[in-house]
C-alpha atoms as a PDB file:
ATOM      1  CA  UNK A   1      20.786 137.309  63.706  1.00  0.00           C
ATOM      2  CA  UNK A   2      19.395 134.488  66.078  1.00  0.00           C
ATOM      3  CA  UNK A   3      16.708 133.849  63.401  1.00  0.00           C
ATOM      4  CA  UNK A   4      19.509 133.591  60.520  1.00  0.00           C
ATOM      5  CA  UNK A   5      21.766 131.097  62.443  1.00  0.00           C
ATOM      6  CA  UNK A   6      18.619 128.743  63.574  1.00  0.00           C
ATOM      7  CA  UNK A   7      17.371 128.313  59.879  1.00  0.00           C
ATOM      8  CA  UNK A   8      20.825 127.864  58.596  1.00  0.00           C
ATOM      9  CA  UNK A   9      20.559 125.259  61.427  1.00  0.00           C
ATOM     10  CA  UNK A  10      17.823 123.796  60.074  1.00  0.00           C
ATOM     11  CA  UNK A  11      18.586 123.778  56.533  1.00  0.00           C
ATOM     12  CA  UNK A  12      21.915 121.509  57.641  1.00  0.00           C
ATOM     13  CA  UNK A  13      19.739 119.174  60.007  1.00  0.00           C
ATOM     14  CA  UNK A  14      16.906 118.777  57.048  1.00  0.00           C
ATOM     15  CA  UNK A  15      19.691 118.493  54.171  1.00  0.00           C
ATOM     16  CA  UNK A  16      21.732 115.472  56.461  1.00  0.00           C
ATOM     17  CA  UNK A  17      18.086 113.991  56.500  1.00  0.00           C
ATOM     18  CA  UNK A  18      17.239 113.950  52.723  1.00  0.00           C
ATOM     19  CA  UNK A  19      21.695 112.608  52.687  1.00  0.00           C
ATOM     20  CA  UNK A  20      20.779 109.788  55.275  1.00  0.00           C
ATOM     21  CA  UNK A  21      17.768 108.572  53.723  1.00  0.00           C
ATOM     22  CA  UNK A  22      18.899 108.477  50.172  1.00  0.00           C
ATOM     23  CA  UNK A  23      21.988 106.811  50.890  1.00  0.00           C
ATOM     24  CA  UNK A  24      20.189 103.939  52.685  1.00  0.00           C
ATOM     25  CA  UNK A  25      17.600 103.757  49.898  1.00  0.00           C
ATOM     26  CA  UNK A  26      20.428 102.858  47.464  1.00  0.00           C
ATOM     27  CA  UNK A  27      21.993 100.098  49.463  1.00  0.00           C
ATOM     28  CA  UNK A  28      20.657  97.010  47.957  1.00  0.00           C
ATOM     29  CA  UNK A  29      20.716  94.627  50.854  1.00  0.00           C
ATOM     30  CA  UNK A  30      17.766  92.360  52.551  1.00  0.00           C
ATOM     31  CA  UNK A  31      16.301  95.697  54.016  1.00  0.00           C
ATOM     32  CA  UNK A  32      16.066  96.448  50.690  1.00  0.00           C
ATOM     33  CA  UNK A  33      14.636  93.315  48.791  1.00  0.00           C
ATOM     34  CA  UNK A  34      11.860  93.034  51.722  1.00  0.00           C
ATOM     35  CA  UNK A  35      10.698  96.694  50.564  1.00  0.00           C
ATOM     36  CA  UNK A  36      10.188  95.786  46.936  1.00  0.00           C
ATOM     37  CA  UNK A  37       7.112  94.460  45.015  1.00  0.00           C
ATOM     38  CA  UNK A  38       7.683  91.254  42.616  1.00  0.00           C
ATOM     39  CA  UNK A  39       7.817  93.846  39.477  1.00  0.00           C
ATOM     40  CA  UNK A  40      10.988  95.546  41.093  1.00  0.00           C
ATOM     41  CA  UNK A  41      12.419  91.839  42.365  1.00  0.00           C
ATOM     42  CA  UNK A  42      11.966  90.653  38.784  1.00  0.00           C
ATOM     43  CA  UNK A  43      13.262  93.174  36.989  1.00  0.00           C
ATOM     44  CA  UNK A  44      16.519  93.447  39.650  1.00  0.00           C
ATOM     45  CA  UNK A  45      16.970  89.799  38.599  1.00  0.00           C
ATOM     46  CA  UNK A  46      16.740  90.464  34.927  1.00  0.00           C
ATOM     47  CA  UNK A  47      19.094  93.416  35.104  1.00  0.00           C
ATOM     48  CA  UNK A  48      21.558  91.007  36.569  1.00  0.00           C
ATOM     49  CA  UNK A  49      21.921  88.239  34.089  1.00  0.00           C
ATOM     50  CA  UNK A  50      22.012  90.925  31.779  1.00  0.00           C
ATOM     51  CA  UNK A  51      24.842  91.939  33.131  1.00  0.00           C
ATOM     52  CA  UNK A  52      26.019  88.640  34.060  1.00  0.00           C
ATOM     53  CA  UNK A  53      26.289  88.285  30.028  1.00  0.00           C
ATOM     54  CA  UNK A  54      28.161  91.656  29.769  1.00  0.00           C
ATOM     55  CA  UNK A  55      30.465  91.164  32.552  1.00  0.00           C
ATOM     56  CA  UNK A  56      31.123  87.773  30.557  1.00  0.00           C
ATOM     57  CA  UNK A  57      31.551  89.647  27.422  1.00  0.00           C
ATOM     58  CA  UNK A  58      33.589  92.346  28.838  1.00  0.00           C
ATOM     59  CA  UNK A  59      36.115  89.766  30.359  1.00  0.00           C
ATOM     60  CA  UNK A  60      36.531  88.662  27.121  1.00  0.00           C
ATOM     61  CA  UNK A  61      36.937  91.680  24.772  1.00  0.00           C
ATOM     62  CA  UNK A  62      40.637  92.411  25.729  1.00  0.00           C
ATOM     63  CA  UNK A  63      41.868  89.186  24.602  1.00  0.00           C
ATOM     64  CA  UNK A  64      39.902  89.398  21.304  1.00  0.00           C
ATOM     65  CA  UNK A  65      41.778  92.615  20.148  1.00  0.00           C
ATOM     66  CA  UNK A  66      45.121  91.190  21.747  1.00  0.00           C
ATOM     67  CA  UNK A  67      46.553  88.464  19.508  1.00  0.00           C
ATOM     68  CA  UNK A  68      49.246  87.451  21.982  1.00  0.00           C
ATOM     69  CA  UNK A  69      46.315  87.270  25.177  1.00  0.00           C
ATOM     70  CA  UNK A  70      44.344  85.076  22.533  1.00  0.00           C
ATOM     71  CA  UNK A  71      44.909  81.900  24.137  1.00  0.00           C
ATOM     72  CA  UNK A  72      43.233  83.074  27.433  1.00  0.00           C
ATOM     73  CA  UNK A  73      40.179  83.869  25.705  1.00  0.00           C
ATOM     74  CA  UNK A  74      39.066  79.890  25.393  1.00  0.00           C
ATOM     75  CA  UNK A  75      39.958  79.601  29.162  1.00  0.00           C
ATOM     76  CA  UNK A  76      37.801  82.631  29.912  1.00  0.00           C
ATOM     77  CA  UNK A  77      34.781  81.071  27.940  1.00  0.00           C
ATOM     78  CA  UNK A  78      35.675  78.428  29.908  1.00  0.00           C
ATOM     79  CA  UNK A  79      35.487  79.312  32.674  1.00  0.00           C
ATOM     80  CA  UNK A  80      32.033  81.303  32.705  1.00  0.00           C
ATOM     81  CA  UNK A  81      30.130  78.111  30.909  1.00  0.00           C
ATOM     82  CA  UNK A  82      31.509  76.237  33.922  1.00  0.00           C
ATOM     83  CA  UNK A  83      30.060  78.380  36.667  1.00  0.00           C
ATOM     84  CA  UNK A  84      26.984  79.403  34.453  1.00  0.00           C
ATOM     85  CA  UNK A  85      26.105  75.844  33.648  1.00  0.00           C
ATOM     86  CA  UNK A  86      26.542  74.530  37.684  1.00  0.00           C
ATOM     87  CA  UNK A  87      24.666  78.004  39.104  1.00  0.00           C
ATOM     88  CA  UNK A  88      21.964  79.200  36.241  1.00  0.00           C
ATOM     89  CA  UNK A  89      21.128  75.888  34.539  1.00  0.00           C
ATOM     90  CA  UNK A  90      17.654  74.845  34.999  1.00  0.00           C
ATOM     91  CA  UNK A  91      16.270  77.471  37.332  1.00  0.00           C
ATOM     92  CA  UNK A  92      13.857  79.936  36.982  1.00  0.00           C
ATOM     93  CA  UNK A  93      13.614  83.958  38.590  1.00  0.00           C
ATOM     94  CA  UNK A  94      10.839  82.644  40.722  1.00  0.00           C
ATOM     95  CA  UNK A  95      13.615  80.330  42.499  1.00  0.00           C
ATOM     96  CA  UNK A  96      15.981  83.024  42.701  1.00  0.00           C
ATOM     97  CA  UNK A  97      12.904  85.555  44.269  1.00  0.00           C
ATOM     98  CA  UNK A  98      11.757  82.793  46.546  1.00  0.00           C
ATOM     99  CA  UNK A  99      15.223  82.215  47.436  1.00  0.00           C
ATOM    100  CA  UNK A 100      15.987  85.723  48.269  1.00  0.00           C
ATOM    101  CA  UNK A 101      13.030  86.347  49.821  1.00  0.00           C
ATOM    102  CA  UNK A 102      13.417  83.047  52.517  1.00  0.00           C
ATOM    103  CA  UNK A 103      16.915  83.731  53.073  1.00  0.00           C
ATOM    104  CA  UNK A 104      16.223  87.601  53.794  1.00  0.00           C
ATOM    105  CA  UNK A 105      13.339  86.589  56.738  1.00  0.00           C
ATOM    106  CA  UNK A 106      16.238  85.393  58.435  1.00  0.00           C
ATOM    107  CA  UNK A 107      17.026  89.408  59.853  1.00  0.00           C
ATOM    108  CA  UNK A 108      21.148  88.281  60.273  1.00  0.00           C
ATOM    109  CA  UNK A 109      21.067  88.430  57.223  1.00  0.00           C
ATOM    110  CA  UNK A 110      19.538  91.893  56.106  1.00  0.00           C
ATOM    111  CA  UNK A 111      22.657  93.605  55.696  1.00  0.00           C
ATOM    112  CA  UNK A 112      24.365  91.490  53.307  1.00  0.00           C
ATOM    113  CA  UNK A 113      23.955  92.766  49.386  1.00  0.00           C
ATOM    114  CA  UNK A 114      21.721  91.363  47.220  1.00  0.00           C
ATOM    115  CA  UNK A 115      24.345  90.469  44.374  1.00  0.00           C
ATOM    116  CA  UNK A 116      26.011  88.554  47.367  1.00  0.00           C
ATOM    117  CA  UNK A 117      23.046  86.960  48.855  1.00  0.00           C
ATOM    118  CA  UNK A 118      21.994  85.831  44.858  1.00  0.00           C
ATOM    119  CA  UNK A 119      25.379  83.983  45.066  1.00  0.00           C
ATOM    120  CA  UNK A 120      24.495  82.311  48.410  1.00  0.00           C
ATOM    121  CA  UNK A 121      20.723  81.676  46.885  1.00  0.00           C
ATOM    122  CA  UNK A 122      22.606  79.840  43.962  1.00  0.00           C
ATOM    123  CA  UNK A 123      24.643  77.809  45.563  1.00  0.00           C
ATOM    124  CA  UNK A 124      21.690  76.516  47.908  1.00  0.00           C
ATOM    125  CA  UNK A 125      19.734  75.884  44.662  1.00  0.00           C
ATOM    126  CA  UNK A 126      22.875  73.700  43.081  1.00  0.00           C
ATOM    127  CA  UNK A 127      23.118  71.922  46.262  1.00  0.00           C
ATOM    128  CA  UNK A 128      26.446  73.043  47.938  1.00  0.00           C
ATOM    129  CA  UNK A 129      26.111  71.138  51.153  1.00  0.00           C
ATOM    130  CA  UNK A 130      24.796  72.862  54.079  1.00  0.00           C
ATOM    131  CA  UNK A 131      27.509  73.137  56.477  1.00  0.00           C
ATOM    132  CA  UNK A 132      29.983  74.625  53.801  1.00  0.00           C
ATOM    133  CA  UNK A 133      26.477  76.699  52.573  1.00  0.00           C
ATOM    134  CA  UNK A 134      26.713  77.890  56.402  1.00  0.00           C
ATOM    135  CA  UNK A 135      30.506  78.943  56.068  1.00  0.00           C
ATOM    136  CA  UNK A 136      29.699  80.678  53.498  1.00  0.00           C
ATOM    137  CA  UNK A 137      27.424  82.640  55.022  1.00  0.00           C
ATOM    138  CA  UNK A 138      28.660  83.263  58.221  1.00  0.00           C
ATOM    139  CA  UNK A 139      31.432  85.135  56.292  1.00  0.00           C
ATOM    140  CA  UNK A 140      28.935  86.991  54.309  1.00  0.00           C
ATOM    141  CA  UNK A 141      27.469  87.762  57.734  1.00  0.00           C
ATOM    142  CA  UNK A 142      30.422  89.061  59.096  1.00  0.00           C
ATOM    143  CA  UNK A 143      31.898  90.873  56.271  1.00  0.00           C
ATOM    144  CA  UNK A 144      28.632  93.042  55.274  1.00  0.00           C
ATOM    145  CA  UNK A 145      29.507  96.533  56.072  1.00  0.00           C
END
């Protein structure tokens, strides 16, 4: 009986093990990034102006098949050239990795997510001055759960 109760023991201590580990291997924050080889930071950053461009596209498809939300739709468009021309224009993956990468060796700011920190990254790269740069971080900082 001993026997049965110590491997059921041990069953629950290696299962919350396996739980633990996966669980932080999905969080995508500056642990994260510093863990990956340029193939995987490249292909992150691909993945997310590709869905940059959906999320765009998706904001947009409720107003197509509504004829009375019509009128939003140029605002929307708008909108999303505005912030894609200021943020994306003119810059390459290799500033966004090198970005990422030189604001992650800074370890306060490890926890915050990657899709957060790539905000931060393009800001810094469009030249939001630093001390409001700083804000913004700070709150990243303190917000990253």
């Amino acid at each position: 009986m001993k026997k049965i109760i110590l491997l059921i023991g041990l069953i629950v201590v290696l299962a919350n093990i396996g739980v633990t580990s996966a669980a932080e291997t999905l969080r995508r924050d500056g642990n994260w990034w510093n863990d990956q080889n340029d193939n995987i930071k490249f292909g992150y950053l691909n993945g997310l102006v590709d869905g940059m461009t959906l999320g765009n596209e998706f904001s947009m498809w409720n107003f197509v098949s509504d004829t009375t939300k019509k009128s939003c739709l140029k605002e929307v468009k708008y909108s999303f050239r505005v912030y894609a021309d200021k943020y994306t224009s003119n810059i390459t993956l290799e500033q966004v990795r090198d970005g990422l990468s030189d604001f992650y060796s800074d370890y306060k700011n490890r926890r915050i997510l990657v899709m957060h920190a790539v905000w931060l990254v393009l800001n810094g790269i469009a030249g939001t001055p630093k001390e409001e740069l700083d804000k913004m971080i700070e709150s990243h900082r303190r917000n990253a759960d």
